[in-house]
C-alpha atoms as a PDB file:
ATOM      1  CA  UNK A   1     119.930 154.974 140.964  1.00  0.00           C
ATOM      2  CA  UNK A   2     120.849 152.940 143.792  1.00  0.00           C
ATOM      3  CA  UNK A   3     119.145 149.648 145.811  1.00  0.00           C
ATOM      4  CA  UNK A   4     118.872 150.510 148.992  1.00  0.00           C
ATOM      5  CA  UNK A   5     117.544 148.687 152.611  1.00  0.00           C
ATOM      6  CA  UNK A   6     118.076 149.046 156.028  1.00  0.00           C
ATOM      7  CA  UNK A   7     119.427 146.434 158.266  1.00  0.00           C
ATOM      8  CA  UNK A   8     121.754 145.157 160.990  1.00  0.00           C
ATOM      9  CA  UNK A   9     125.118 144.263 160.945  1.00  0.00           C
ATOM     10  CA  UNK A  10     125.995 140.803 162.095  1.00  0.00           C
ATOM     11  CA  UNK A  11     129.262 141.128 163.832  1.00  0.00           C
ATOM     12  CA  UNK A  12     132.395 138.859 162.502  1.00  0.00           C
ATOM     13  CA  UNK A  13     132.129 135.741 164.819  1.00  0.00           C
ATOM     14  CA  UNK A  14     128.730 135.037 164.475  1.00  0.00           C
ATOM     15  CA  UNK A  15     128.684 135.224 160.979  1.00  0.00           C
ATOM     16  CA  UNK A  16     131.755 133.086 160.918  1.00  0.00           C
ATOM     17  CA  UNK A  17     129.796 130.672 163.445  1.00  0.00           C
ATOM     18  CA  UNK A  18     126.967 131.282 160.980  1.00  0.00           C
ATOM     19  CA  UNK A  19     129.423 130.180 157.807  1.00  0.00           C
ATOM     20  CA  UNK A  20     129.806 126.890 159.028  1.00  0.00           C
ATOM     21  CA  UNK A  21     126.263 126.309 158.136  1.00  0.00           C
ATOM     22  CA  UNK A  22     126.962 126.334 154.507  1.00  0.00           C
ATOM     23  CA  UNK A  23     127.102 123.979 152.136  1.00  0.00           C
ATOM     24  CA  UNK A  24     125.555 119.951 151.526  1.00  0.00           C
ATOM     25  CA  UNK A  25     122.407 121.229 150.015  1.00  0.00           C
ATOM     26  CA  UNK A  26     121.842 120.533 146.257  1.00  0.00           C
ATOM     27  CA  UNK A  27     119.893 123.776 144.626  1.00  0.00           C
ATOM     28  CA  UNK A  28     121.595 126.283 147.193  1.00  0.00           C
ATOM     29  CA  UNK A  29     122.817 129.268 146.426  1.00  0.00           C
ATOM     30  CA  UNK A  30     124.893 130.060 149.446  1.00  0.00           C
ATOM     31  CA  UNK A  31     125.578 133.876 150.477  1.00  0.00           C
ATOM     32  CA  UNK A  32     129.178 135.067 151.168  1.00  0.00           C
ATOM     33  CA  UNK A  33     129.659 135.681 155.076  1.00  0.00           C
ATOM     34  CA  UNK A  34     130.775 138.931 154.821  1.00  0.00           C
ATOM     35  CA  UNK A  35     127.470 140.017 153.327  1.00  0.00           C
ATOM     36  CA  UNK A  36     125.202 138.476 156.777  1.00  0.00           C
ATOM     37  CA  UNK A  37     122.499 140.844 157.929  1.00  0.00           C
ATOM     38  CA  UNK A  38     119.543 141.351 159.302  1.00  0.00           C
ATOM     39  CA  UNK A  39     116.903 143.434 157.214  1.00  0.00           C
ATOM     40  CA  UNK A  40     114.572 146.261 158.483  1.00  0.00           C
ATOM     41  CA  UNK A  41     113.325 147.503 155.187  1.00  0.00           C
ATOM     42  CA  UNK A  42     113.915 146.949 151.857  1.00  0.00           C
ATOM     43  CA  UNK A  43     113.812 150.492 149.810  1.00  0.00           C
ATOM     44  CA  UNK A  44     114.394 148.950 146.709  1.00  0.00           C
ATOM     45  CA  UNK A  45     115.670 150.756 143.286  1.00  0.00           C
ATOM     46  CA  UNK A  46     115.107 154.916 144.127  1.00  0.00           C
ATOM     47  CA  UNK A  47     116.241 158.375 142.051  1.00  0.00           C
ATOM     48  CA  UNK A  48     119.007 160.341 144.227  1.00  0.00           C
ATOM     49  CA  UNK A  49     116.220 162.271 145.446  1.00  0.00           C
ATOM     50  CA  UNK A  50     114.742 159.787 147.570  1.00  0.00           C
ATOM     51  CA  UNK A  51     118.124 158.356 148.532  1.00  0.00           C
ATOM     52  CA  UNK A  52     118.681 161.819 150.351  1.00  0.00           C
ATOM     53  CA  UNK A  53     115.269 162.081 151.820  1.00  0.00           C
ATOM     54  CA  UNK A  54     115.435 158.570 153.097  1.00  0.00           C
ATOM     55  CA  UNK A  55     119.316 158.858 154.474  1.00  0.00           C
ATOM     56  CA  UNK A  56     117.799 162.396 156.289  1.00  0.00           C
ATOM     57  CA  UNK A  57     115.095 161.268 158.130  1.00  0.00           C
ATOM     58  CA  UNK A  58     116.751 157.724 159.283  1.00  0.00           C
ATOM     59  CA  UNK A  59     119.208 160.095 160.808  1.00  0.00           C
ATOM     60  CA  UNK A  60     116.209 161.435 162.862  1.00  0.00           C
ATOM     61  CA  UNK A  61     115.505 158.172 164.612  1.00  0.00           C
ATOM     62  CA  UNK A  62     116.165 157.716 168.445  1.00  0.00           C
ATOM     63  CA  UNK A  63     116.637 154.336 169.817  1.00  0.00           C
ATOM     64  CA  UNK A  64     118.157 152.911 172.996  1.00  0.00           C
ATOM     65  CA  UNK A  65     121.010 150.116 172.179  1.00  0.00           C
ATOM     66  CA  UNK A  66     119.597 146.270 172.732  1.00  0.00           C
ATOM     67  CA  UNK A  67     120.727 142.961 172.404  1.00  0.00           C
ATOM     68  CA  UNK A  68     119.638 140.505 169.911  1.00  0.00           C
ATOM     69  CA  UNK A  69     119.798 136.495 169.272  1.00  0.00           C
ATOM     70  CA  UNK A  70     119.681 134.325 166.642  1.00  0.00           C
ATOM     71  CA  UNK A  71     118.928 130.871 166.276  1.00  0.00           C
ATOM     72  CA  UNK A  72     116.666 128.513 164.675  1.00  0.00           C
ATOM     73  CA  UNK A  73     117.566 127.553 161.075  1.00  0.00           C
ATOM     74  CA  UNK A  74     114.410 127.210 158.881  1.00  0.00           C
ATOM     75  CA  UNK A  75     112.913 128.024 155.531  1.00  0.00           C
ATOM     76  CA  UNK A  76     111.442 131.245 153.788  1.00  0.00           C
ATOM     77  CA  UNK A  77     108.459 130.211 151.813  1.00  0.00           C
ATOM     78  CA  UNK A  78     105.980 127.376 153.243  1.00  0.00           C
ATOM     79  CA  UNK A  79     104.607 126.160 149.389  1.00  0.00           C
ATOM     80  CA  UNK A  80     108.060 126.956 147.804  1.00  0.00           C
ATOM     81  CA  UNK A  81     110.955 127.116 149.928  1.00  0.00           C
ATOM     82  CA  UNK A  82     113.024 130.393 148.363  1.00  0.00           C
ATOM     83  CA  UNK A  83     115.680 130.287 151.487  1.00  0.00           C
ATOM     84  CA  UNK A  84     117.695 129.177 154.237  1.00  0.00           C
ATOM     85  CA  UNK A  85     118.229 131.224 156.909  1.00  0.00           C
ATOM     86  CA  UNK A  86     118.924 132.261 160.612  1.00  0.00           C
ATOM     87  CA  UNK A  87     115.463 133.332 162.362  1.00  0.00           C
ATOM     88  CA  UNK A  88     116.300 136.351 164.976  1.00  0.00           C
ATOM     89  CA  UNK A  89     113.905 136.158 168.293  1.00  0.00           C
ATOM     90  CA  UNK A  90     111.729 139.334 167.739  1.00  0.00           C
ATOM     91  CA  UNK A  91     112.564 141.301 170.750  1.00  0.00           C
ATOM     92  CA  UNK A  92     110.390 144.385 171.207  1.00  0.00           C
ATOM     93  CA  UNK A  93     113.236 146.653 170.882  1.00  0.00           C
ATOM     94  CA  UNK A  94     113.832 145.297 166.980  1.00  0.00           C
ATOM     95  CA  UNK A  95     110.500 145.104 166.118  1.00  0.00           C
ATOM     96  CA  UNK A  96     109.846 149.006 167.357  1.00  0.00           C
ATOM     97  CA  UNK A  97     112.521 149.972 165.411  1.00  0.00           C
ATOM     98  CA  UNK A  98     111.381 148.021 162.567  1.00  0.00           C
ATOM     99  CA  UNK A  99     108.521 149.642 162.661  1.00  0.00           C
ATOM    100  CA  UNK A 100     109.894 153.096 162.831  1.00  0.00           C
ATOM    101  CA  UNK A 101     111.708 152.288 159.613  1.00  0.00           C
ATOM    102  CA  UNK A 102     108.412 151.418 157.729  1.00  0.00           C
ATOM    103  CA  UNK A 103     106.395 154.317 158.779  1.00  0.00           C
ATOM    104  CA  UNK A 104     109.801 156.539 157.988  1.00  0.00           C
ATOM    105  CA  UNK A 105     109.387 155.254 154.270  1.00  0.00           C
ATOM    106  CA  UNK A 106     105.614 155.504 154.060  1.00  0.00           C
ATOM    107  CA  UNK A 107     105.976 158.952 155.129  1.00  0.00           C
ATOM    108  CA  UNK A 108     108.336 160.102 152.318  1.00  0.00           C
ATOM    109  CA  UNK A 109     105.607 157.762 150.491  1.00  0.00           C
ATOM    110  CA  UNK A 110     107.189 154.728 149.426  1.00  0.00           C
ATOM    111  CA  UNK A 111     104.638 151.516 149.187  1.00  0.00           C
ATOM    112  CA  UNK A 112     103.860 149.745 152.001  1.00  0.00           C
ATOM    113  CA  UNK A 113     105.710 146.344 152.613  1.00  0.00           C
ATOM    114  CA  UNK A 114     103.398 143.520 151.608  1.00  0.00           C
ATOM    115  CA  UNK A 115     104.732 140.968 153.706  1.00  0.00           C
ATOM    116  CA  UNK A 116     104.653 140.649 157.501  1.00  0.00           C
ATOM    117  CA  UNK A 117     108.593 141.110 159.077  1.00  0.00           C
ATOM    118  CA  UNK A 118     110.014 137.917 160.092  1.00  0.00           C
ATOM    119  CA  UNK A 119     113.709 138.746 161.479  1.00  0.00           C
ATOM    120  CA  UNK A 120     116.142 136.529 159.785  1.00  0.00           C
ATOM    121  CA  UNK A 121     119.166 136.316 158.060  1.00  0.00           C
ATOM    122  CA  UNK A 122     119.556 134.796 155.218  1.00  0.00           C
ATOM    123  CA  UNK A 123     122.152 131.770 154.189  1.00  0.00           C
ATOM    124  CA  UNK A 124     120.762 130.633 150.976  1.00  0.00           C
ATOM    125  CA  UNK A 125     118.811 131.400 148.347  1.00  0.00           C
ATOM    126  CA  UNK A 126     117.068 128.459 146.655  1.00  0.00           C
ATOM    127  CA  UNK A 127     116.210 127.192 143.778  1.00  0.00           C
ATOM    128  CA  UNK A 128     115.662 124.045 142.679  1.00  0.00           C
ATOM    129  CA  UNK A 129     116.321 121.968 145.761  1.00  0.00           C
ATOM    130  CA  UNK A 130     113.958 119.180 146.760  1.00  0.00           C
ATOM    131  CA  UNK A 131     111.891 119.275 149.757  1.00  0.00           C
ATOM    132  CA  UNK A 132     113.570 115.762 150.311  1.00  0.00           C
ATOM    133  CA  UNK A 133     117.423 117.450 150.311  1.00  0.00           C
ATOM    134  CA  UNK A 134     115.967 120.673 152.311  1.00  0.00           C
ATOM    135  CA  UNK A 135     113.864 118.044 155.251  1.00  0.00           C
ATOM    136  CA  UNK A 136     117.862 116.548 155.784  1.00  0.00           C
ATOM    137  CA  UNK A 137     119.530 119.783 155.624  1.00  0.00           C
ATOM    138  CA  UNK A 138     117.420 121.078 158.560  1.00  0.00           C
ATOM    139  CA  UNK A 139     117.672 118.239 160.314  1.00  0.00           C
ATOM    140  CA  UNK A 140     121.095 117.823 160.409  1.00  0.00           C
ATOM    141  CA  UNK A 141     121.546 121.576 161.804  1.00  0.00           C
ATOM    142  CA  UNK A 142     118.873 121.550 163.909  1.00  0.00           C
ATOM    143  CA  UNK A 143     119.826 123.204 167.421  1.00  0.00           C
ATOM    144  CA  UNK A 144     122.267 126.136 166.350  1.00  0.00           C
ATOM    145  CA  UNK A 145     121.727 129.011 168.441  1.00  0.00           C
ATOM    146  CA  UNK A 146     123.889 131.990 169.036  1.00  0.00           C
ATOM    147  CA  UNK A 147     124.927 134.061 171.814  1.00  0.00           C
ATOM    148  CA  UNK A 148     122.907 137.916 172.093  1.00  0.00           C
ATOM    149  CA  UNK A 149     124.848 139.984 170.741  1.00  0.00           C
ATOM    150  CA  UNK A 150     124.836 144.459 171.424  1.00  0.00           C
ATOM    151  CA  UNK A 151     122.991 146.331 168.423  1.00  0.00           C
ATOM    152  CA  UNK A 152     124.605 149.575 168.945  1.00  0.00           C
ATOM    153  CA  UNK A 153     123.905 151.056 165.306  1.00  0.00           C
ATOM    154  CA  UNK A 154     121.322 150.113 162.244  1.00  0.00           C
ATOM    155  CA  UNK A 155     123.000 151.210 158.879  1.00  0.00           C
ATOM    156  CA  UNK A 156     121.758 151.977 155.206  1.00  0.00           C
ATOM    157  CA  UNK A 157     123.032 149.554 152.498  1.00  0.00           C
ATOM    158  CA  UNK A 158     123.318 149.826 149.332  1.00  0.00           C
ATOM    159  CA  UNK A 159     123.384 146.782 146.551  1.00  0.00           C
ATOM    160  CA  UNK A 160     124.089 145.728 143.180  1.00  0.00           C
ATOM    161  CA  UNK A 161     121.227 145.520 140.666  1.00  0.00           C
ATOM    162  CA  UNK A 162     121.252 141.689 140.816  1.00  0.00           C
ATOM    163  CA  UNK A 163     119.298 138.526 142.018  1.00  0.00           C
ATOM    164  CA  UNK A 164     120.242 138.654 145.373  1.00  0.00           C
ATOM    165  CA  UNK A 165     123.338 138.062 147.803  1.00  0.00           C
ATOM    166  CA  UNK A 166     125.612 140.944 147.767  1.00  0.00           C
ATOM    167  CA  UNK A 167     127.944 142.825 147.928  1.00  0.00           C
ATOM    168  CA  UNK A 168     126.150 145.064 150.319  1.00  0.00           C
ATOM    169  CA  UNK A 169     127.962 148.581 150.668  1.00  0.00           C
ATOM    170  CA  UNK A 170     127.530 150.610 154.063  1.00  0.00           C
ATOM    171  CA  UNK A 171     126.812 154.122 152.943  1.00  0.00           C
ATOM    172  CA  UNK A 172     126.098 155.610 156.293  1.00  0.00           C
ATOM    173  CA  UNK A 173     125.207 154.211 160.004  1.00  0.00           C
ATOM    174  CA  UNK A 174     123.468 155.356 162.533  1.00  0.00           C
ATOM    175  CA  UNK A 175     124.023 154.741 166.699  1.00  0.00           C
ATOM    176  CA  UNK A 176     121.720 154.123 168.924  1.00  0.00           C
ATOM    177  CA  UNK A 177     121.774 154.929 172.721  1.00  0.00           C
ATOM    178  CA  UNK A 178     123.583 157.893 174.099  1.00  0.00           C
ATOM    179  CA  UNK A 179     124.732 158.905 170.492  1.00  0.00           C
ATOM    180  CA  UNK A 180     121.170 158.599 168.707  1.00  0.00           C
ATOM    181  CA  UNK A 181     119.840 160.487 165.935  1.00  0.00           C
ATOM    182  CA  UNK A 182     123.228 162.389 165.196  1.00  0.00           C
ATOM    183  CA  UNK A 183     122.989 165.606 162.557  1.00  0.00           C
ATOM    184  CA  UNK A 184     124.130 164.082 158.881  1.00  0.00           C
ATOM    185  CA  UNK A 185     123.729 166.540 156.025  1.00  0.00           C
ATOM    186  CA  UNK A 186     120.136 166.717 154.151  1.00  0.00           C
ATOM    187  CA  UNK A 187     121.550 166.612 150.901  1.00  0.00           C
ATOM    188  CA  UNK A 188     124.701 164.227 149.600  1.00  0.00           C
ATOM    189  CA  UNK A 189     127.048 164.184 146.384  1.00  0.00           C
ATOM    190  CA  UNK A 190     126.064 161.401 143.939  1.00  0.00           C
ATOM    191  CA  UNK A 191     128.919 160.165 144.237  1.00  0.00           C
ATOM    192  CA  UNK A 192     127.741 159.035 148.240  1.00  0.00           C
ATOM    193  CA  UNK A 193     125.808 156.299 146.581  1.00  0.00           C
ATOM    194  CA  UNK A 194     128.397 155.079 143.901  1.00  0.00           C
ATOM    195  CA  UNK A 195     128.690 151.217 143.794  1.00  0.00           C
ATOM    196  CA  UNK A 196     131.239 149.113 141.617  1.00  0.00           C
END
């Protein structure tokens, strides 16, 4: 049964950019750079079924290409700080297609999301750290920013049953622009979704 989400691949230099961020916060649990991204929907935990139903109709979607930016390093979770991460600005482009993605899983009738989308990716997960230590972590990398960077393709990951961080597995991408909403087959071998 795999975990799967949708997201946006952070391409190599601005997640090495994004690496130096690490680190000098007590509680942290920092995320490997290979494993950056931006989520569009968490699937979560489905049978093989669903898997093919939801790797189908993504392949339906038809998006132009845009550009996205990232900046602003901040907290998840006002009352209890649960992570450090990378806010994206919320062009209109990434929030359409966004929402595309959540009416494509409340379609094939998967729960709502509960939470509004923010755009972000995340560094760290927390636990434990003081508000003190997390105040002079942000402080000290206040004004990173990032050059916009082309999203040419949104991809399906898969994960690990685990508490969060990776490894994240590509098991298929999709383009946007000219090469949008390619044919992919309806139905795929189990062992499409096979993780370590």
């Amino acid at each position: 049964m795999p975990r799967l989400f949708t997201g946006i691949e952070i391409p190599a230099p601005l997640a090495d950019r994004m690496s130096y961020l690490r680190g000098g916060l007590p509680g942290a649990r920092w995320i490997d750079r290979e494993n950056y991204h931006l989520t569009l929907r968490f699937i979560g935990d489905v049978d093989m079924h669903v898997a093919d139903e939801v790797a189908a109709e993504l392949a339906r979607v038809r998006r132009q290409a845009f550009t996205l930016k990232l900046g602003d390093v901040g907290i998840l979770g006002t009352k209890r700080p649960h992570a450090i991460v990378v806010r994206a600005e919320p062009s209109p482009a990434l929030i359409e297609l966004q929402a595309e993605h959540e009416r494509i899983m409340q379609r094939i009738g998967l729960l709502p999301e509960s939470r509004k989308y923010t755009p972000h990716v995340t560094l760290a997960r927390l636990r434990g750290a003081s508000g003190h230590d997390i105040a002079t972590y942000l402080s000290l990398r206040g004004g990173f920013s990032t050059e916009s960077f082309p999203v040419e393709r949104f991809v399906l990951f898969s994960a690990r049953n685990s508490t969060g961080g990776g490894p994240y597995l590509v098991e298929e991408d999709y383009p946007l622009g000219a090469n949008a909403g390619r044919i992919i087959p309806a139905q795929y071998e189990a062992e499409t979704w096979q993780r370590d």
